[in-house]
N, C-alpha and C. Protein backbone atom coordinates (compact mmCIF):
# COMPACT_ATOMS: atom_id res chain seq x y z
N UNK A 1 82.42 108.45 137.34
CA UNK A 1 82.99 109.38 136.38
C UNK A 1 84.33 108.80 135.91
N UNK A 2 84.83 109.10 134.46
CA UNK A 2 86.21 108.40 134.14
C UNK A 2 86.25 109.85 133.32
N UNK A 3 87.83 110.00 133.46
CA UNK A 3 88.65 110.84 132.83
C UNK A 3 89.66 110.66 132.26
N UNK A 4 89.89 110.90 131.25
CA UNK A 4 90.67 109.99 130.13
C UNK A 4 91.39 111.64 129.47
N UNK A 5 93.12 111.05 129.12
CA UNK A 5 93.57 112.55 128.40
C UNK A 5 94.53 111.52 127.69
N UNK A 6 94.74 112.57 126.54
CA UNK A 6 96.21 111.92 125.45
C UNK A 6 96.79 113.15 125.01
N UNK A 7 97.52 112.50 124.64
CA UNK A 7 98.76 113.63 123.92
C UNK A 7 99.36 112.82 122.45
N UNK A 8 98.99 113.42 121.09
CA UNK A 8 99.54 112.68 120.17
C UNK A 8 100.40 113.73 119.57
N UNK A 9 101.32 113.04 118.85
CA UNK A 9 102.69 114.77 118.17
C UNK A 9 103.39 113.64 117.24
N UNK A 10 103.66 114.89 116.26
CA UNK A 10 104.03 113.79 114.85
C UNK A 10 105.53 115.03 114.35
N UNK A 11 106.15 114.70 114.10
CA UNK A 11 107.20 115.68 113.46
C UNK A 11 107.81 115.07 111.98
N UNK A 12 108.38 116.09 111.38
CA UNK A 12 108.56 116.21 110.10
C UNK A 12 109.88 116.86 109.62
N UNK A 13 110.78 116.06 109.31
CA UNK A 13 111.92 117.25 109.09
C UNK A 13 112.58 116.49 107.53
N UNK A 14 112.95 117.19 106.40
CA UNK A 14 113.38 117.25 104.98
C UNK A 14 113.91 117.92 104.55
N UNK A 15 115.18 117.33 103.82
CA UNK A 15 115.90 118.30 103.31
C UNK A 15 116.09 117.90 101.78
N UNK A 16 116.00 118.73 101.12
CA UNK A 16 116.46 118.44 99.81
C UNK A 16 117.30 119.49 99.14
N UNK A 17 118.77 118.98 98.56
CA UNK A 17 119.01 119.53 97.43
C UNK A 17 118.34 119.70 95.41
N UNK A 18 118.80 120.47 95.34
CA UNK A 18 118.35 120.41 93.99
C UNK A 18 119.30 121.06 92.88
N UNK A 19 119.92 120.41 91.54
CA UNK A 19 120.66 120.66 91.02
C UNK A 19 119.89 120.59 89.47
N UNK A 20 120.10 121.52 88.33
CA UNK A 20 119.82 121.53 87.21
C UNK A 20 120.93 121.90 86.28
N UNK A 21 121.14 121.13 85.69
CA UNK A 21 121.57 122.17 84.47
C UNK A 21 121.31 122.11 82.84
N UNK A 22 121.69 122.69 81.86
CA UNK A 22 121.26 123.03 80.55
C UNK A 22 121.85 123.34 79.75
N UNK A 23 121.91 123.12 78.51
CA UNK A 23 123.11 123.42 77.51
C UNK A 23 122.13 123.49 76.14
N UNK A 24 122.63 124.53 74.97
CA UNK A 24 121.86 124.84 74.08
C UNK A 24 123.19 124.67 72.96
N UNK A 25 123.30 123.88 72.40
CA UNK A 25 124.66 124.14 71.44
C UNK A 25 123.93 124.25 70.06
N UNK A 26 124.99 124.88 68.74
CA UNK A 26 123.86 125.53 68.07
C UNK A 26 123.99 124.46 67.06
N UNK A 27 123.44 124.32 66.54
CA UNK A 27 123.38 123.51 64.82
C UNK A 27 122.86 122.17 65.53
N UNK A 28 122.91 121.70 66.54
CA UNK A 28 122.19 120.63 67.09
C UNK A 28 120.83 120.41 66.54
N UNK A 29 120.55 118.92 65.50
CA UNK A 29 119.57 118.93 65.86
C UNK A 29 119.13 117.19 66.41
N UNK A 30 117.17 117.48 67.08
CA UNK A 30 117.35 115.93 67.26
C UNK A 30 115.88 115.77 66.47
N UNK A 31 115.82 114.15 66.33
CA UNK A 31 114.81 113.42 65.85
C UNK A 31 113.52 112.71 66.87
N UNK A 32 112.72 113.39 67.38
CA UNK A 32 111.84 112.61 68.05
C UNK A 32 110.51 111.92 67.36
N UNK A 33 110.34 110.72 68.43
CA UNK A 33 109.19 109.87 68.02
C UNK A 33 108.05 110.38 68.96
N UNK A 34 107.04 109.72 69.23
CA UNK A 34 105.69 109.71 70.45
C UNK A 34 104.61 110.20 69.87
N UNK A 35 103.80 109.65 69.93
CA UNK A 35 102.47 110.56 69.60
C UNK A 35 101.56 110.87 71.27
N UNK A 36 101.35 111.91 71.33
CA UNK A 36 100.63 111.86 72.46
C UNK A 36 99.09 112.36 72.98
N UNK A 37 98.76 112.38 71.11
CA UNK A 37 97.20 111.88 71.07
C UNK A 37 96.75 110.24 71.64
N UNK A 38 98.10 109.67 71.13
CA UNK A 38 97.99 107.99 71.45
C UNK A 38 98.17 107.70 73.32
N UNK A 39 98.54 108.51 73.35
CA UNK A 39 98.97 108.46 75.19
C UNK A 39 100.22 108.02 75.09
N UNK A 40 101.31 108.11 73.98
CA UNK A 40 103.10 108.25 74.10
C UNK A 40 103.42 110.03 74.09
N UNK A 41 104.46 109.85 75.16
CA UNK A 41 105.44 110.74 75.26
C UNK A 41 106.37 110.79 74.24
N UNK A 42 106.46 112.31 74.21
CA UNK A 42 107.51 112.62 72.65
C UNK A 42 109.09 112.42 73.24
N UNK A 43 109.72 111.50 72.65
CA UNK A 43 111.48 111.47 73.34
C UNK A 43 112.10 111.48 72.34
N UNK A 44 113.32 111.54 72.63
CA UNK A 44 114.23 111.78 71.81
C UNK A 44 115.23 110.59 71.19
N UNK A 45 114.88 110.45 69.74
CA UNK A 45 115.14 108.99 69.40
C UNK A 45 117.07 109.39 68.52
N UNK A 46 117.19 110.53 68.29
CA UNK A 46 118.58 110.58 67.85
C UNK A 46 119.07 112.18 67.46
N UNK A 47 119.95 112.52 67.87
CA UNK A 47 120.93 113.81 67.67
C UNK A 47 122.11 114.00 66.49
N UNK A 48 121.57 115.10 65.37
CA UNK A 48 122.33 114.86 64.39
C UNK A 48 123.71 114.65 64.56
N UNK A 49 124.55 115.29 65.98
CA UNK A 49 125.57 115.08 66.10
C UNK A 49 125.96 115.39 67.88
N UNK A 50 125.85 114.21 68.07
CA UNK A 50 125.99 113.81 69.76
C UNK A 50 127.48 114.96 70.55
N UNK A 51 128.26 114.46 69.37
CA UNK A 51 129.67 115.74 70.22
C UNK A 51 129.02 116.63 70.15
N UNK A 52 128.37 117.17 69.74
CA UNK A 52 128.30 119.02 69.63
C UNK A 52 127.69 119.00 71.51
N UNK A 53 126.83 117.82 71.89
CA UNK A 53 126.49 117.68 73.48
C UNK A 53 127.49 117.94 74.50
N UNK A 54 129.01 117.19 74.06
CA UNK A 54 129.83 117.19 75.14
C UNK A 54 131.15 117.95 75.12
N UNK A 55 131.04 118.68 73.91
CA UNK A 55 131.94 120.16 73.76
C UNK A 55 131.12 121.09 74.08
N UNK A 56 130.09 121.16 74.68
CA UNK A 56 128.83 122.11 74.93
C UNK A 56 129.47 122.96 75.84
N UNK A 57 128.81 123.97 76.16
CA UNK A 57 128.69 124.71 77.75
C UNK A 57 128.00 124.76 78.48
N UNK A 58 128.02 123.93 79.17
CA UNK A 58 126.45 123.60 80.40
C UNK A 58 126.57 125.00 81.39
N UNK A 59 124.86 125.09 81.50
CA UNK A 59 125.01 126.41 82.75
C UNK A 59 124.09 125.30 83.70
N UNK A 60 124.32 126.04 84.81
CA UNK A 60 123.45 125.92 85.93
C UNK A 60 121.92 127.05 85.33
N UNK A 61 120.81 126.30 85.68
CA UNK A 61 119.59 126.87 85.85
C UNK A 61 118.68 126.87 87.31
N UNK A 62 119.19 126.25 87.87
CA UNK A 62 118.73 126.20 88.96
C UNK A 62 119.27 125.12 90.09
N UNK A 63 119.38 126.01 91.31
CA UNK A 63 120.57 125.73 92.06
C UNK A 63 120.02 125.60 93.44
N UNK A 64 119.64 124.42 94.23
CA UNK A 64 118.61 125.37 95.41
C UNK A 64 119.00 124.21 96.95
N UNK A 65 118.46 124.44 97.82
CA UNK A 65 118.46 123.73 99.12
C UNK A 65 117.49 123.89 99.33
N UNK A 66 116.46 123.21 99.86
CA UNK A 66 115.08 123.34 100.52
C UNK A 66 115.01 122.58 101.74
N UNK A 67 114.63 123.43 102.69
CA UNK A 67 114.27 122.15 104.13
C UNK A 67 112.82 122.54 104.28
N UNK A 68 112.45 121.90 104.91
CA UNK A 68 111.08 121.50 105.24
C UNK A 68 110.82 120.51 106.87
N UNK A 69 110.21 121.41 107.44
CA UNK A 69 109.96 121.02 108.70
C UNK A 69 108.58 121.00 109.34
N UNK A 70 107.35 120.57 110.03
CA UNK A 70 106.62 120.64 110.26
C UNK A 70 106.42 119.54 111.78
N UNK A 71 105.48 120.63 112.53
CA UNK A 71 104.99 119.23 113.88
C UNK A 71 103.79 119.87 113.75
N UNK A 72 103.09 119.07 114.35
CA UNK A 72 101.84 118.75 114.91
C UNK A 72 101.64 118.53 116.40
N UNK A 73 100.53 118.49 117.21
CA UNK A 73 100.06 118.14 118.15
C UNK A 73 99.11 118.41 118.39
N UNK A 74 98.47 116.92 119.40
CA UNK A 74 96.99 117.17 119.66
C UNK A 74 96.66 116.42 120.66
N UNK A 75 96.35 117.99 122.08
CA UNK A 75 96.38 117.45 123.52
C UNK A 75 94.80 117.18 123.61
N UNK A 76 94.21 115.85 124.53
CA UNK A 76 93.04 115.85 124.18
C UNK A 76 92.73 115.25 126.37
N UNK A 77 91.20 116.13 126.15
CA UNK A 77 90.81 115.38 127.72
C UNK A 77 89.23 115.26 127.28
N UNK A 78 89.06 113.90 128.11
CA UNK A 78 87.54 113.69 127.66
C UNK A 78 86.91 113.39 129.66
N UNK A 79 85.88 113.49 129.22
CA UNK A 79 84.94 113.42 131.07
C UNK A 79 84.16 112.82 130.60
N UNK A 80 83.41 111.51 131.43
CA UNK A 80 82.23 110.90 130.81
C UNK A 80 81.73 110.51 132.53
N UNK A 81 80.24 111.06 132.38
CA UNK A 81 79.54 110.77 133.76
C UNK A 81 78.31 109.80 133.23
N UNK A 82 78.31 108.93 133.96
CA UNK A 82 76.85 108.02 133.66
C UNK A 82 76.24 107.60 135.07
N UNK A 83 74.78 107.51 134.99
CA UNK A 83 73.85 106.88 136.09
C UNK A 83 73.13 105.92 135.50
N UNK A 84 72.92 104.79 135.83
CA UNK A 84 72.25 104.00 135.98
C UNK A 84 72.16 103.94 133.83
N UNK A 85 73.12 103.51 133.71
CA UNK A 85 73.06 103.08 132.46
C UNK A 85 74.17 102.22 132.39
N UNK A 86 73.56 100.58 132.29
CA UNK A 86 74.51 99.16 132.16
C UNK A 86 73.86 98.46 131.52
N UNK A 87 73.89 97.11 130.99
CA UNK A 87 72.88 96.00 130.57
C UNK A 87 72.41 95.90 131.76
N UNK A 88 70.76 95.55 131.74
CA UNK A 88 69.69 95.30 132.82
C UNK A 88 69.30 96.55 133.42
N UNK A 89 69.73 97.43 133.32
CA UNK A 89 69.48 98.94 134.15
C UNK A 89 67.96 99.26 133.54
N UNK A 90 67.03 99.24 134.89
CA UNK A 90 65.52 100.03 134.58
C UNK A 90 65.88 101.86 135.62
N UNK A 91 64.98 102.07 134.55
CA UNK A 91 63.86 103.46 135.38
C UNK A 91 65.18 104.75 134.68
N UNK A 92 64.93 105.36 134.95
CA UNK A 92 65.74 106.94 134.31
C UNK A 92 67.23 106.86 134.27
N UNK A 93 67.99 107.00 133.50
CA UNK A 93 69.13 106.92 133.08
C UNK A 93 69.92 108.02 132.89
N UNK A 94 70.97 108.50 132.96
CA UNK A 94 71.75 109.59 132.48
C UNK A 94 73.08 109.90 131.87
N UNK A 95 73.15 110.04 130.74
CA UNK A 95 75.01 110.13 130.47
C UNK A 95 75.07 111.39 129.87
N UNK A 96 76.60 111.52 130.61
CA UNK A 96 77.04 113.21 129.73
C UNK A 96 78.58 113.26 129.10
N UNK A 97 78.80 113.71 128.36
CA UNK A 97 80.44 113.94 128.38
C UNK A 97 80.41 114.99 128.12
N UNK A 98 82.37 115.49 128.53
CA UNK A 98 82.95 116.28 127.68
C UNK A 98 83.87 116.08 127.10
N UNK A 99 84.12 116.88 126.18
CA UNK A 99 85.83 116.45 125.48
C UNK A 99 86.58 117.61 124.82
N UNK A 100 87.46 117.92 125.47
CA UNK A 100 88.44 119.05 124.66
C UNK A 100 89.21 118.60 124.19
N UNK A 101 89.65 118.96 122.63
CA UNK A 101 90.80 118.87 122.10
C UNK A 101 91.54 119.93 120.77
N UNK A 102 92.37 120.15 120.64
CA UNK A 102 92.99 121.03 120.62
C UNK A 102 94.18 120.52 119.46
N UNK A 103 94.04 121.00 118.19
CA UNK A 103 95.35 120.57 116.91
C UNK A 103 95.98 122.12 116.98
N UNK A 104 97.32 121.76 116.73
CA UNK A 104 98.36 122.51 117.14
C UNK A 104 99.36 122.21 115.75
N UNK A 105 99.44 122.86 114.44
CA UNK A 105 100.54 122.83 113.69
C UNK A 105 101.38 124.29 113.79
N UNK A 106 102.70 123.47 113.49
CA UNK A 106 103.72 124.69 112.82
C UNK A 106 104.57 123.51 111.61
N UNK A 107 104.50 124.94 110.50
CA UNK A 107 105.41 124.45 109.33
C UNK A 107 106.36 125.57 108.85
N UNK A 108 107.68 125.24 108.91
CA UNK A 108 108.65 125.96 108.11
C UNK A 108 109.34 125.51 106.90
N UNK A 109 109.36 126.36 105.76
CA UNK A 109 110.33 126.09 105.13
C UNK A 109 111.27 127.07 104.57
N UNK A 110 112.00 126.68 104.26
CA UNK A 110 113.52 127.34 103.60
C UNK A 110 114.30 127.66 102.66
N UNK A 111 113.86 128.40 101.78
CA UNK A 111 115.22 127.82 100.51
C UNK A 111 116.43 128.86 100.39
N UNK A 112 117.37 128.68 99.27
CA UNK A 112 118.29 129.34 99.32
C UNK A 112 118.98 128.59 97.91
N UNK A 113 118.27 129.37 96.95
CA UNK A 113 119.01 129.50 95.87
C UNK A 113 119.45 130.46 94.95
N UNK A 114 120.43 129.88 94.32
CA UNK A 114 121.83 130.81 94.11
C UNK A 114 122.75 130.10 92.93
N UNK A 115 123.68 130.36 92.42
CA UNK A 115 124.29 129.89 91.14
C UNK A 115 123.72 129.95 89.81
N UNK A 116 122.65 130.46 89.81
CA UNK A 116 122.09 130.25 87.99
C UNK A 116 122.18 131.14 87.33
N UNK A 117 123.02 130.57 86.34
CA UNK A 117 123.48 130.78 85.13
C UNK A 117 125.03 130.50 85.50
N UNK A 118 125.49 129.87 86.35
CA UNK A 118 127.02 129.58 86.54
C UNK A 118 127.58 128.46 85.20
N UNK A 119 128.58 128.49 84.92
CA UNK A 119 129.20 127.89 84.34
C UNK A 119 129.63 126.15 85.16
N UNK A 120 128.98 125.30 84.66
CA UNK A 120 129.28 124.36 85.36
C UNK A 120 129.63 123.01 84.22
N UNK A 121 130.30 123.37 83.30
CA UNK A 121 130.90 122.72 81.89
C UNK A 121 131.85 121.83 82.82
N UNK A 122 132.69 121.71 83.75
CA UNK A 122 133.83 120.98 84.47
C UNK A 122 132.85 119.71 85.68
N UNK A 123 131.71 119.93 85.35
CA UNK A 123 130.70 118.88 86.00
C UNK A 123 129.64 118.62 85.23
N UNK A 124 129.90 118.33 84.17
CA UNK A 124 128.87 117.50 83.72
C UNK A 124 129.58 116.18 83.51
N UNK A 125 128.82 115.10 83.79
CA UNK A 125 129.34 113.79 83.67
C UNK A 125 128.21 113.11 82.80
N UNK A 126 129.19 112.75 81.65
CA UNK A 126 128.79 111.53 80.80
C UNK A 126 128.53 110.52 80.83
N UNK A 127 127.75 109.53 80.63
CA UNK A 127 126.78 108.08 81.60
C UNK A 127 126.90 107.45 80.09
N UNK A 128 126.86 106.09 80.39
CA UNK A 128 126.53 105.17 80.06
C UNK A 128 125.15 104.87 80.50
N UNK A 129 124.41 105.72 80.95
CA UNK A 129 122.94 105.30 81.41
C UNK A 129 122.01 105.83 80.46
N UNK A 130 120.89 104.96 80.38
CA UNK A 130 120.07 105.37 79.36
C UNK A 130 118.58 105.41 80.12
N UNK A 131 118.14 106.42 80.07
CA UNK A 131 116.94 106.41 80.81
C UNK A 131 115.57 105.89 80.36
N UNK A 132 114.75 105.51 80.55
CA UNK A 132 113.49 104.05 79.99
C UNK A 132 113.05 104.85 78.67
N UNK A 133 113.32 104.79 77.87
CA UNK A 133 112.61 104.87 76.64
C UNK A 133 113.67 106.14 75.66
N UNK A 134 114.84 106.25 76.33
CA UNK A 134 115.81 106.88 75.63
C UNK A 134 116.39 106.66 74.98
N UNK A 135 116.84 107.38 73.42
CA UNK A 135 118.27 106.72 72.80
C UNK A 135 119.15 107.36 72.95
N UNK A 136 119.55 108.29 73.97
CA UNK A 136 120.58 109.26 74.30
C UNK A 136 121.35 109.29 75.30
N UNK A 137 122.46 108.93 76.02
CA UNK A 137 122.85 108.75 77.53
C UNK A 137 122.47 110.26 78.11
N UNK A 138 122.35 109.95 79.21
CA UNK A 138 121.89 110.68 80.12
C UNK A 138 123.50 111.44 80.66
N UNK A 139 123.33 113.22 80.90
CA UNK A 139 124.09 113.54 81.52
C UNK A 139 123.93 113.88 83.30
N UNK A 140 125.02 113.33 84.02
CA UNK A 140 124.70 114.30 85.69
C UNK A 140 125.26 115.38 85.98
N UNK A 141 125.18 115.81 86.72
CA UNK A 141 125.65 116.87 87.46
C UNK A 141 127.03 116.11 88.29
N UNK A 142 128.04 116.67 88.65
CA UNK A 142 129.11 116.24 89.20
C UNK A 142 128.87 116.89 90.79
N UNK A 143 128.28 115.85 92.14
CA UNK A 143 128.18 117.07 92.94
C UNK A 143 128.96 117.22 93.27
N UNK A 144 130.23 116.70 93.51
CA UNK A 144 131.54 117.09 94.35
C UNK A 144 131.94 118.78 93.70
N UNK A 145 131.33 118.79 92.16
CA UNK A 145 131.71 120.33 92.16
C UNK A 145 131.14 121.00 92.72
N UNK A 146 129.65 121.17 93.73
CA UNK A 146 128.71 122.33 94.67
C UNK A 146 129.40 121.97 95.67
N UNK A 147 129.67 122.77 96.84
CA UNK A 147 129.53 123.07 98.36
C UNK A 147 128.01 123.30 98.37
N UNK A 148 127.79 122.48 99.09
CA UNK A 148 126.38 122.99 99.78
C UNK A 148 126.80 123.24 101.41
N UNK A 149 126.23 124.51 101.79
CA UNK A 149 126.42 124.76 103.24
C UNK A 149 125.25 124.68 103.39
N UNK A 150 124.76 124.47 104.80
CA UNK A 150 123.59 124.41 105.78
C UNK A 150 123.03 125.94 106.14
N UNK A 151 121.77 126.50 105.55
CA UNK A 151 122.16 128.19 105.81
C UNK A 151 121.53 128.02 106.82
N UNK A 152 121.09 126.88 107.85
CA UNK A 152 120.32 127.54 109.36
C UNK A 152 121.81 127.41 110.39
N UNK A 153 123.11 127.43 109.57
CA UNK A 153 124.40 127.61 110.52
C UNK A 153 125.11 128.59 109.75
N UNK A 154 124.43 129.70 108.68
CA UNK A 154 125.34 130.63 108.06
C UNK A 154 124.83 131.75 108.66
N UNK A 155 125.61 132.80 108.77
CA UNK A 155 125.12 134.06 109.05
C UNK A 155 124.31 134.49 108.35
């Protein structure tokens, strides 16, 4: 008889912030190209007037923390009995097993969002970056303006 057991366990832990924001200024307009009968994306090839972008008022639209955690496990025992079963073995033979095993998940997640529609005009940052197929610089988010706290240490 042989008896054989394992134990396999996998864990998972993620955190992500997430920052958006949005600005609608009025008389803006832009010029896009793409066809996407052709399989192009429609982008934005020029803005009648780019300042009206960075005298804007950016809001926050969405403001969030997400964690994400998950384990697994999977305890396993196997039994295997054999008679007279090898290479060369004559006349009546016998094998049996068993095997228990057992999957075991837990998943949590978390969010905690908050700020939208905040005024966040004092963090938007202006780039020199142009994103693949843009004619417009790209704006970021400034994060040094969020505190993000940890809410599995807030009351």
């Amino acid at each position: 008889m042989v008896i054989r057991a394992g134990y396999t366990w996998e864990d998972y832990d993620n955190y992500q912030p997430l920052e958006r924001m949005r600005t609608y200024p009025s008389k803006l307009y832009a010029n896009y190209s793409g066809d996407p009968e052709n399989g192009e994306m429609f982008r934005i090839d020029s803005l009648s007037n780019p300042n009206l972008v960075k005298n804007a008022t950016w809001k926050s639209y969405q403001m969030q923390q997400q964690w994400r955690q998950s384990s697994e496990s999977i305890p396993t025992v196997r039994a295997d009995y054999n008679y007279n079963i090898a290479p060369g073995a004559r006349g009546f033979g016998l094998a049996a097993g068993f095997e228990w095993r057992e999957f075991n998940i837990q998943f949590n997640e978390q969010d905690k969002i908050w700020n939208n529609g905040a005024n966040v005009t004092s963090d938007a940052m202006y780039s020199n970056y142009y994103p693949w197929r843009w004619s417009i610089p790209f704006v970021f988010m400034n994060v040094n303006g969020v505190t993000w706290r940890d809410r599995r240490t807030v009351d």
